[in-house]
PDB file of N, CA and C in Angstrom:
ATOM      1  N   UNK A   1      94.009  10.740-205.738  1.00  0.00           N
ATOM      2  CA  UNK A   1      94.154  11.946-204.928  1.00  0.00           C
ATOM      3  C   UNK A   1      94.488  11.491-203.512  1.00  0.00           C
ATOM      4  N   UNK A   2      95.452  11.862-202.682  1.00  0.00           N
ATOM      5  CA  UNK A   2      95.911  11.677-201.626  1.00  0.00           C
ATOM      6  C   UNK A   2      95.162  12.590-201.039  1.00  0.00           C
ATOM      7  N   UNK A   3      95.913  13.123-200.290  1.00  0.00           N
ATOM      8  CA  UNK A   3      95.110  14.186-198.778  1.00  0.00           C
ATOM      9  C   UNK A   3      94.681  15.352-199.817  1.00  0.00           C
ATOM     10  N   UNK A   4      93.607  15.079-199.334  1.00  0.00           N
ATOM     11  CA  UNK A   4      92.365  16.483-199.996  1.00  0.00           C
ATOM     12  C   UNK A   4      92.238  17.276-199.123  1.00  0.00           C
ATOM     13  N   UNK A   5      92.104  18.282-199.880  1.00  0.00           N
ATOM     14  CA  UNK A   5      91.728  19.593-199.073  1.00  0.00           C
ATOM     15  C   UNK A   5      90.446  20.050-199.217  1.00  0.00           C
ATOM     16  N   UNK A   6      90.025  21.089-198.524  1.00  0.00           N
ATOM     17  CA  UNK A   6      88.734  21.090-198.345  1.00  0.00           C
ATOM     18  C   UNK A   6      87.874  21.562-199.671  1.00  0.00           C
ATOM     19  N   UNK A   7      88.612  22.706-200.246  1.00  0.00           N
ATOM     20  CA  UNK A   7      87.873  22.982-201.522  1.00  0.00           C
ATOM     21  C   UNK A   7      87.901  21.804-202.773  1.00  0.00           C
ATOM     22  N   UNK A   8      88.907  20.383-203.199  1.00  0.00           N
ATOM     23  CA  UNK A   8      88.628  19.677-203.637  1.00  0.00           C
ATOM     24  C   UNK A   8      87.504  18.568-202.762  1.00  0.00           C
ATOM     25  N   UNK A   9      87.409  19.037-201.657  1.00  0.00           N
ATOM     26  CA  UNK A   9      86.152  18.266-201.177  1.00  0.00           C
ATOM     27  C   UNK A   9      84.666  18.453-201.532  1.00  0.00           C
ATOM     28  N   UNK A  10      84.662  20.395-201.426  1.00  0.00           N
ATOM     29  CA  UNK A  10      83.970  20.502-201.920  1.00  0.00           C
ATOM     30  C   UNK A  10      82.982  20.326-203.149  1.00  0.00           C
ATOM     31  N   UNK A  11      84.395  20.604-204.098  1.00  0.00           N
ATOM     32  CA  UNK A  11      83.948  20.212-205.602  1.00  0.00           C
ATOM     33  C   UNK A  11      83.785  18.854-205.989  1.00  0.00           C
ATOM     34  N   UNK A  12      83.948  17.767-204.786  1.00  0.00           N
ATOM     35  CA  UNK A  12      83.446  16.989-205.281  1.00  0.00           C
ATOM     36  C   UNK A  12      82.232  16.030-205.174  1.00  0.00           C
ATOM     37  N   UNK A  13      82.028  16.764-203.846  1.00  0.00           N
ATOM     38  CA  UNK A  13      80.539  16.473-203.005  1.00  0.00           C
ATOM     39  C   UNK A  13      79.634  17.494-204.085  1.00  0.00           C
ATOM     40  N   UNK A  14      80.143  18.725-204.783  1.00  0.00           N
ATOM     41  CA  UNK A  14      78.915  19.029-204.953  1.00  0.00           C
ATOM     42  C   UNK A  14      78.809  18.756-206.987  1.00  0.00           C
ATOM     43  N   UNK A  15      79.933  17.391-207.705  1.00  0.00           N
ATOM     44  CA  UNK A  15      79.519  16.918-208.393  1.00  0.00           C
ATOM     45  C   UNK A  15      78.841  15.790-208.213  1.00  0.00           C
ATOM     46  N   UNK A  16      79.351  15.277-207.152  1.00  0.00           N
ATOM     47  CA  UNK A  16      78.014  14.236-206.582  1.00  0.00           C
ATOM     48  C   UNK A  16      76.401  14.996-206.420  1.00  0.00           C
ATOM     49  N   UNK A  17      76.041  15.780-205.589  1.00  0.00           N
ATOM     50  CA  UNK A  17      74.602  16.411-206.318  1.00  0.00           C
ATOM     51  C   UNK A  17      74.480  16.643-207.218  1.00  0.00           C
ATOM     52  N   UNK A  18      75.228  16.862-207.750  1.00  0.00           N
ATOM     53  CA  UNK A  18      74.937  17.239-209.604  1.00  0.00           C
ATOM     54  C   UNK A  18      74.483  15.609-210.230  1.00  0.00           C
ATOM     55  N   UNK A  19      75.115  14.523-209.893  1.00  0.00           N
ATOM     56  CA  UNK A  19      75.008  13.462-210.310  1.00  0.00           C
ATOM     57  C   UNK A  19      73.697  12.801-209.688  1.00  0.00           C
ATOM     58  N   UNK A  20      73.717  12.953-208.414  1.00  0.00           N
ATOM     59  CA  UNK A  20      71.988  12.676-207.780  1.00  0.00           C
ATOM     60  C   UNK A  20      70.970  12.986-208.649  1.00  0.00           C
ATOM     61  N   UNK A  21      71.201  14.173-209.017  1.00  0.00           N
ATOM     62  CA  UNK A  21      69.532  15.541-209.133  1.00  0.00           C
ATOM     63  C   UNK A  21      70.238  15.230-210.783  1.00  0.00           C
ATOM     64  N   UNK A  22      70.593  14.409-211.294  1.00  0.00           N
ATOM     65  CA  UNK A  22      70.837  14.355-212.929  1.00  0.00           C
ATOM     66  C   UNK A  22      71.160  15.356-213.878  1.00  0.00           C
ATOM     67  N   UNK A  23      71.833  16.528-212.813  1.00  0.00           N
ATOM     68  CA  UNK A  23      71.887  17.667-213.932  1.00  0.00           C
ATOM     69  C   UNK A  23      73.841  18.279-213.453  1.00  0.00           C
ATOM     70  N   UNK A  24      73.866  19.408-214.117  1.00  0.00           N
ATOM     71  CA  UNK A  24      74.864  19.797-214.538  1.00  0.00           C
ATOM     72  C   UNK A  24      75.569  20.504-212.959  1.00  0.00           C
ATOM     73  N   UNK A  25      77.384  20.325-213.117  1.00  0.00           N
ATOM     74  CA  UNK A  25      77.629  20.969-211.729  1.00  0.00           C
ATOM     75  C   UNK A  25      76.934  22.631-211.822  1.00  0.00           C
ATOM     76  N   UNK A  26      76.871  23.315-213.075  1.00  0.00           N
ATOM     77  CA  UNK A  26      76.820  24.412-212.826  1.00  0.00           C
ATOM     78  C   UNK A  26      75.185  24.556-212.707  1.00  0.00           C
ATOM     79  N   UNK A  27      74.451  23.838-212.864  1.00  0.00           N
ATOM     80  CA  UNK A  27      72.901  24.158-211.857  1.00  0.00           C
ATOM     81  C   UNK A  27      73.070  23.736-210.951  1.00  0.00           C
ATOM     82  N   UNK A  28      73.986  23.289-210.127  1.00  0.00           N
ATOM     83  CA  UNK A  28      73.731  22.768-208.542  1.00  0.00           C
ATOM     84  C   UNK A  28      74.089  24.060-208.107  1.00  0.00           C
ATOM     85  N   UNK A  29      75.445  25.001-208.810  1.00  0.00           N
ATOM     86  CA  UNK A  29      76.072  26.211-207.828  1.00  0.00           C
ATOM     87  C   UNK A  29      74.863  27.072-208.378  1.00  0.00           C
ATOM     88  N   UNK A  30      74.513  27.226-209.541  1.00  0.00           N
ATOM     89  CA  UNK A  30      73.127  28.419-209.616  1.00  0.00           C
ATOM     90  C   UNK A  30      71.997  28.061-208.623  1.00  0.00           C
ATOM     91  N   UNK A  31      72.617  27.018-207.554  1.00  0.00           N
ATOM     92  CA  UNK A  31      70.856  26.799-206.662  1.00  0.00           C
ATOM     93  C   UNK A  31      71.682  27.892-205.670  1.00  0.00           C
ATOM     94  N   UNK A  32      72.331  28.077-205.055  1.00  0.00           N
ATOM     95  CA  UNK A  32      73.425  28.701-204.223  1.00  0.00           C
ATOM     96  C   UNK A  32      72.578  29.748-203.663  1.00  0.00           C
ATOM     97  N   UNK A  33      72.713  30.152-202.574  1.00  0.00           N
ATOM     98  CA  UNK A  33      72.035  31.060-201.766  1.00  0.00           C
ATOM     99  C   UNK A  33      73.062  31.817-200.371  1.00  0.00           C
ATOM    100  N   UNK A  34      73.005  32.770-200.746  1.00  0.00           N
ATOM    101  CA  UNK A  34      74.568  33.678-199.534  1.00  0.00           C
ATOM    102  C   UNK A  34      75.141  32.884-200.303  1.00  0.00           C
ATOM    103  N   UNK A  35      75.604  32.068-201.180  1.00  0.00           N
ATOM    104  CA  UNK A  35      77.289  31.528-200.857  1.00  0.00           C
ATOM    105  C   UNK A  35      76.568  29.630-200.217  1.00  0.00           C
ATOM    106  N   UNK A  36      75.561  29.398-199.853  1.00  0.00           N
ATOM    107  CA  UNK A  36      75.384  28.375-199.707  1.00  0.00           C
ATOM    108  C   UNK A  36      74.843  27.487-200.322  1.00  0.00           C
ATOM    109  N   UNK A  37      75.253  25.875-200.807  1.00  0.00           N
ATOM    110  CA  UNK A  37      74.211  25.138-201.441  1.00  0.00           C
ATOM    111  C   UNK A  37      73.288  24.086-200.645  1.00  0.00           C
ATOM    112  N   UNK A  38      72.133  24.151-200.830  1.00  0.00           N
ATOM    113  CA  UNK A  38      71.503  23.223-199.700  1.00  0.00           C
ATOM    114  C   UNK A  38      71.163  22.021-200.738  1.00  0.00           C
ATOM    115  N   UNK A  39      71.021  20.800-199.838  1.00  0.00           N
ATOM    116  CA  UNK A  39      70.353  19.791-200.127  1.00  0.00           C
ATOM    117  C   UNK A  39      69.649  18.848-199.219  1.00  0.00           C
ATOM    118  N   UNK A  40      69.007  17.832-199.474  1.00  0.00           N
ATOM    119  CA  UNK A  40      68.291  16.817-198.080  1.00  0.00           C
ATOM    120  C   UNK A  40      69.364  15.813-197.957  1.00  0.00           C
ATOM    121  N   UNK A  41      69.036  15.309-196.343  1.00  0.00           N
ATOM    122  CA  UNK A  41      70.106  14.541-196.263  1.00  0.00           C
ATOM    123  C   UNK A  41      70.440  13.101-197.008  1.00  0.00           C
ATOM    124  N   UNK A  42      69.296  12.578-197.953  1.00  0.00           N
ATOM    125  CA  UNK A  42      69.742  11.804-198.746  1.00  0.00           C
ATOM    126  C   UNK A  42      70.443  12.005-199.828  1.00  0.00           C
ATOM    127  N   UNK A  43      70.594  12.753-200.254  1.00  0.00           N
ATOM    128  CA  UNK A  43      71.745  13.887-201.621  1.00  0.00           C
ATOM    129  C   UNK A  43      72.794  13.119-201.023  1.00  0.00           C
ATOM    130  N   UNK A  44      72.887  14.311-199.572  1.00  0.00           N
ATOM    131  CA  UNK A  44      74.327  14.295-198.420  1.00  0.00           C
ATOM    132  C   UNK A  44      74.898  12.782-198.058  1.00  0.00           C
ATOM    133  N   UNK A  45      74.367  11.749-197.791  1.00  0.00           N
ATOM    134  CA  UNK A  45      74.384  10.830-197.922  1.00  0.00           C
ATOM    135  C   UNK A  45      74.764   9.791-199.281  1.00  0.00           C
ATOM    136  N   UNK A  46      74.321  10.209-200.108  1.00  0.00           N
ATOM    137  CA  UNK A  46      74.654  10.038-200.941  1.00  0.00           C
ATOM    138  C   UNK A  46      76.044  10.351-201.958  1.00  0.00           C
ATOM    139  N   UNK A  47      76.105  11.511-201.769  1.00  0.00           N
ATOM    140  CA  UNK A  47      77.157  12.232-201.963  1.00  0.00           C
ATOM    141  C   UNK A  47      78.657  11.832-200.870  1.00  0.00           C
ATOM    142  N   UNK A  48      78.622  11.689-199.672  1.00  0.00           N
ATOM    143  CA  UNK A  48      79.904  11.103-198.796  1.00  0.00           C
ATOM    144  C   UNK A  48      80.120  10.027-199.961  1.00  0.00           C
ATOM    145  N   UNK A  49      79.209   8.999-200.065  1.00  0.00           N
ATOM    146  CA  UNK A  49      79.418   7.629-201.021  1.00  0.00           C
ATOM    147  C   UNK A  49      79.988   7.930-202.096  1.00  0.00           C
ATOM    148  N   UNK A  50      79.860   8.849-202.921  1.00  0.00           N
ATOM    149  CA  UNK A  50      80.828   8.924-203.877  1.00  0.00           C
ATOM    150  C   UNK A  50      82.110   9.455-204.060  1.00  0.00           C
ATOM    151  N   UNK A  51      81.538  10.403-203.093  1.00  0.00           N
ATOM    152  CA  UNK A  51      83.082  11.016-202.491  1.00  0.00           C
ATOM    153  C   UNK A  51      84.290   9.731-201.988  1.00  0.00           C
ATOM    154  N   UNK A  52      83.947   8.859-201.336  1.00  0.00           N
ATOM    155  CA  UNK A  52      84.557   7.724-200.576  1.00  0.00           C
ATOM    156  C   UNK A  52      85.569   7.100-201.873  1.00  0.00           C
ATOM    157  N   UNK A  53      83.855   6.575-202.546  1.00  0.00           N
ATOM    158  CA  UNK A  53      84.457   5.965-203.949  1.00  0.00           C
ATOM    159  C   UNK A  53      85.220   6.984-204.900  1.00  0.00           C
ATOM    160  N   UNK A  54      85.095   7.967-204.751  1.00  0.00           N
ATOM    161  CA  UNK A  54      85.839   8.825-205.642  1.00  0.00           C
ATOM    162  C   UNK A  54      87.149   9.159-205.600  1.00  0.00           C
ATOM    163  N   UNK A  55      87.533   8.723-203.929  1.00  0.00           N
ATOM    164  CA  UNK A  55      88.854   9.372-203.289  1.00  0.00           C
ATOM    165  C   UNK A  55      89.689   8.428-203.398  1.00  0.00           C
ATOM    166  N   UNK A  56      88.684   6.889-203.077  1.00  0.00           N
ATOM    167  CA  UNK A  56      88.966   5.146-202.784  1.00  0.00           C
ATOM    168  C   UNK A  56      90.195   5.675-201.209  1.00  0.00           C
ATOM    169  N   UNK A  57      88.826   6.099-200.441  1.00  0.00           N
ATOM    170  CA  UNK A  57      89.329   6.238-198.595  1.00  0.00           C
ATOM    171  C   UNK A  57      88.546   5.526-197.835  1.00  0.00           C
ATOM    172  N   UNK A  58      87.820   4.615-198.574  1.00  0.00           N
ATOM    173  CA  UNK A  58      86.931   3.641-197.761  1.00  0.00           C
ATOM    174  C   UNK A  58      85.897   4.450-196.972  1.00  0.00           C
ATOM    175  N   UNK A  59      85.311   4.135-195.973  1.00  0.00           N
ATOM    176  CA  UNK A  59      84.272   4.753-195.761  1.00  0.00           C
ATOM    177  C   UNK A  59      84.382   5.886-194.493  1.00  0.00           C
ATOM    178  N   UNK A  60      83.647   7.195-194.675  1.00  0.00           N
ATOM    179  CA  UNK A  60      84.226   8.046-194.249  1.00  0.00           C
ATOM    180  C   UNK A  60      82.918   8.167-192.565  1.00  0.00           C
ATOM    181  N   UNK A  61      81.588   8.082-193.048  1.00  0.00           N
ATOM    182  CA  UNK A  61      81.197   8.062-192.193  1.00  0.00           C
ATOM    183  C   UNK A  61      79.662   7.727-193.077  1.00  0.00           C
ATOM    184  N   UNK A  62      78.580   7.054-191.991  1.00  0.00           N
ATOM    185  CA  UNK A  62      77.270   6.614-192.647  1.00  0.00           C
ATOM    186  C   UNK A  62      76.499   7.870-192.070  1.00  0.00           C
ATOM    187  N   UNK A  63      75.125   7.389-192.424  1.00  0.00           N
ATOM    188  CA  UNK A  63      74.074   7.908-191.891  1.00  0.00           C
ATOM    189  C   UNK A  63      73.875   8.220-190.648  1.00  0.00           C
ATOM    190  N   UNK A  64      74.355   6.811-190.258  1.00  0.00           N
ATOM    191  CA  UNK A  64      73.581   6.458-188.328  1.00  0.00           C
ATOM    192  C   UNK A  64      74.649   7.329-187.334  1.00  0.00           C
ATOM    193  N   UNK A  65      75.845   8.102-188.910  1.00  0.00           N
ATOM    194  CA  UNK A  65      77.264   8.642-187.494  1.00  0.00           C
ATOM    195  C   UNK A  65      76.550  10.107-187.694  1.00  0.00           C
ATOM    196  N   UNK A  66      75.560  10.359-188.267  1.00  0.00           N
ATOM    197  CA  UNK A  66      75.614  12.100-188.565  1.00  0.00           C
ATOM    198  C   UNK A  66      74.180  11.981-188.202  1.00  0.00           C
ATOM    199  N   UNK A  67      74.166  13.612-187.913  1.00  0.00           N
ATOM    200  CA  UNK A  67      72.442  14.651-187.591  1.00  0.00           C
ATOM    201  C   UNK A  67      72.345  14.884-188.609  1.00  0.00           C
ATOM    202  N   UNK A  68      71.033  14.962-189.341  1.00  0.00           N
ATOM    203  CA  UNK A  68      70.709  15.043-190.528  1.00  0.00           C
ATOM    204  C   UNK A  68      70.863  16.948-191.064  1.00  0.00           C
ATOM    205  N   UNK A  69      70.910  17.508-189.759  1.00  0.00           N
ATOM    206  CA  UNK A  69      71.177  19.064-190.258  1.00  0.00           C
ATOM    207  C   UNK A  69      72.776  18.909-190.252  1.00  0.00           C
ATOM    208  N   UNK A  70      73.596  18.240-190.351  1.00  0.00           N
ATOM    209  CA  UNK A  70      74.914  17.797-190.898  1.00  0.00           C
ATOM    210  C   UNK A  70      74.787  17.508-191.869  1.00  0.00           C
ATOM    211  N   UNK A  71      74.086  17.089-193.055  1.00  0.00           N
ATOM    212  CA  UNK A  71      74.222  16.338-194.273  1.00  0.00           C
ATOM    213  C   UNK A  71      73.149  17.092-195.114  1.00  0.00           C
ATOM    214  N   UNK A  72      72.750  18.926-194.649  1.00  0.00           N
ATOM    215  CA  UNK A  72      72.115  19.229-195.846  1.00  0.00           C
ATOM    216  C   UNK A  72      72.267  20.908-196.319  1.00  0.00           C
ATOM    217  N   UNK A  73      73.887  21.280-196.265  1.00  0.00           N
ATOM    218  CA  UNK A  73      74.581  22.313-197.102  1.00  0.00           C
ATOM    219  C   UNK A  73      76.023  21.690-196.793  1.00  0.00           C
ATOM    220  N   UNK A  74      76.899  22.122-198.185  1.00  0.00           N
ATOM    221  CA  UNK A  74      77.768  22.166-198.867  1.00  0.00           C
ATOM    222  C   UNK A  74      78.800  22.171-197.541  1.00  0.00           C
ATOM    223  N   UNK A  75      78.676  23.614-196.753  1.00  0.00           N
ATOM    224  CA  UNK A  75      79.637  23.683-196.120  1.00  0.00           C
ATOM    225  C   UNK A  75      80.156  23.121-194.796  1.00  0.00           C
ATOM    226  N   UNK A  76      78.476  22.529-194.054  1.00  0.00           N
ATOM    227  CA  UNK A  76      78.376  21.184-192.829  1.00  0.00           C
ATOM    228  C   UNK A  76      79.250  20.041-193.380  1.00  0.00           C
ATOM    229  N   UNK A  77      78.795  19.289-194.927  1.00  0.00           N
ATOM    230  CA  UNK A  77      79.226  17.936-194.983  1.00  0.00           C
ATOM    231  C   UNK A  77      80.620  18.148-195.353  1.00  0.00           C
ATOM    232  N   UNK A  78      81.277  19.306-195.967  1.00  0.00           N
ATOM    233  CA  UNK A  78      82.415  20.027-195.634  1.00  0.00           C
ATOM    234  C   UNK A  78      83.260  19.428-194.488  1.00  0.00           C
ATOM    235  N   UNK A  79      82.589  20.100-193.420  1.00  0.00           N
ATOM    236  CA  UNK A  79      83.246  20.165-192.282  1.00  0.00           C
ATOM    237  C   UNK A  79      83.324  18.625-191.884  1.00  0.00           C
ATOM    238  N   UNK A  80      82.558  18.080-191.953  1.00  0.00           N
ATOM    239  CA  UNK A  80      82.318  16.469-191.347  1.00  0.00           C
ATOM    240  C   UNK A  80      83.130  15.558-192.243  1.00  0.00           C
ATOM    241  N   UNK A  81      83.130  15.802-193.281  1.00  0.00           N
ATOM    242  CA  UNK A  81      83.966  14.836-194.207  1.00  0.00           C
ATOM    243  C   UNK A  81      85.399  15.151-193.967  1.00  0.00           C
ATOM    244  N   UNK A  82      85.646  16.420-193.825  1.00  0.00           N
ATOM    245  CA  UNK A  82      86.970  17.185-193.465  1.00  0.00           C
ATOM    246  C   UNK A  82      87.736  16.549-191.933  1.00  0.00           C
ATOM    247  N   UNK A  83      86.686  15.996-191.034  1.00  0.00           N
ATOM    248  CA  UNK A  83      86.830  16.033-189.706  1.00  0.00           C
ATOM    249  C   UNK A  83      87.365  14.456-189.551  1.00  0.00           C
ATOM    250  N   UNK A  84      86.804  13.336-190.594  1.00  0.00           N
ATOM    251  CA  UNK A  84      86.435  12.307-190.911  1.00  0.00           C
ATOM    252  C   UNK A  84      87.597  11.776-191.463  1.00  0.00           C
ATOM    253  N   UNK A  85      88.473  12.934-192.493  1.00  0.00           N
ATOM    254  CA  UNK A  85      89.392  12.743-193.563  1.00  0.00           C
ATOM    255  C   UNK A  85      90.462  11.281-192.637  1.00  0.00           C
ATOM    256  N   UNK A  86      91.482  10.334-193.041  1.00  0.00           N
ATOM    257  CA  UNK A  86      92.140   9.960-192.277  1.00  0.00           C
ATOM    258  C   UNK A  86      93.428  10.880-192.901  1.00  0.00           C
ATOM    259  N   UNK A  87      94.126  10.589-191.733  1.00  0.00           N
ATOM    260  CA  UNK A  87      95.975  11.637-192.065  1.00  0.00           C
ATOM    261  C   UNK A  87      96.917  10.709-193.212  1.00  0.00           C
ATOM    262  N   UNK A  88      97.410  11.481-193.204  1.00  0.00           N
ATOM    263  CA  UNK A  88      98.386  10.620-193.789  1.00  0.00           C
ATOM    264  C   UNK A  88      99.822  11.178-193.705  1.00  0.00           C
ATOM    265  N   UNK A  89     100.114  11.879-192.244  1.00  0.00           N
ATOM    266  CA  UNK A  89     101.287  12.043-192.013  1.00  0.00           C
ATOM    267  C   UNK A  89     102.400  10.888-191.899  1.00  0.00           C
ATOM    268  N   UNK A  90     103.743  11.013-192.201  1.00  0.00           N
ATOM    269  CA  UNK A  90     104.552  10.320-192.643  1.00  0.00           C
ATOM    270  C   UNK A  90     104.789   9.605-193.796  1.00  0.00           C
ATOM    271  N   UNK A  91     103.890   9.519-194.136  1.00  0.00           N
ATOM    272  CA  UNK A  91     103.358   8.557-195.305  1.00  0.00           C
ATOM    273  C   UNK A  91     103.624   8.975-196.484  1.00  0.00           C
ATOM    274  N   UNK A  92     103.939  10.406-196.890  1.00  0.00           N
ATOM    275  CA  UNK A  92     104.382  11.352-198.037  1.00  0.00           C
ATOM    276  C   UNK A  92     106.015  11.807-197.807  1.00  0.00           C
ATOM    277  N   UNK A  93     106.504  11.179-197.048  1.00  0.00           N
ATOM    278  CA  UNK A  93     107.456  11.572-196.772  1.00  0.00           C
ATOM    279  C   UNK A  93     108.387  12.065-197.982  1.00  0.00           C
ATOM    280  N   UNK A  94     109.016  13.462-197.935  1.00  0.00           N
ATOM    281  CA  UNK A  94     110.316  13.938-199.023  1.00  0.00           C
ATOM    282  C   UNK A  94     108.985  14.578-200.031  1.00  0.00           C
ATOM    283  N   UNK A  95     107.973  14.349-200.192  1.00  0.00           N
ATOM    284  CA  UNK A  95     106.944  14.953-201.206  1.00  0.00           C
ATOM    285  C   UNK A  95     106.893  16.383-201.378  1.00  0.00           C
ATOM    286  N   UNK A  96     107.310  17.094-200.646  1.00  0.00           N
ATOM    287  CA  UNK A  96     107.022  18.369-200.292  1.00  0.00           C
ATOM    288  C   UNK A  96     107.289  19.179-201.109  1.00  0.00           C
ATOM    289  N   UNK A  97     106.873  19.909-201.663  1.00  0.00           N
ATOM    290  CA  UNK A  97     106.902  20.967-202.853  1.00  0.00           C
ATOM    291  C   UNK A  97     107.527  22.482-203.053  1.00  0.00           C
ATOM    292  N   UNK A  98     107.950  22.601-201.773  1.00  0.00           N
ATOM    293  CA  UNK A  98     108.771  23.646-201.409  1.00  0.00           C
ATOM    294  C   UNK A  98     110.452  23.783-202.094  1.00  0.00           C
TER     295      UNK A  98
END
């Protein structure tokens, strides 16, 4: 997967909790609350790591770079992993799907 977007980010940070907490993606979204999924920041932590390895983008950011109320719902580590992403303008060049 090249440049991800945010909803494949999502889905894949939150099969990484699914893979933490040993259970299925669809009990991580039945924990869901408004629209949000929470977890502690070792999940969140945990979860960037597989995401990294999952994407193979090397490392996106540790522990010691984030506030721990950054690393415990769906839509913070979202934003931070999103913020984190590297570009890859030029680099796709002629790819364009239009």
């Amino acid at each position: 997967m090249s440049q991800a977007n945010a909803m494949e980010i999502a889905d894949t940070l939150v099969e990484a909790i699914a893979e933490v907490r040993d259970c299925s993606v669809a009990e991580v979204r039945a924990t869901a609350q408004n629209g949000e999924i929470e977890f502690d920041s070792k999940e969140g932590e945990t979860a960037i790591t597989y995401l990294e390895d999952k994407l193979d983008i090397g490392e996106l950011a540790g522990a010691e770079d984030l506030r721990p109320e950054q690393m415990t719902t769906l839509s913070s580590l979202t934003i931070v992993v999103m913020s984190k992403m590297p570009t890859t303008t030029g680099r796709t060049e002629g790819s364009n799907d239009s």
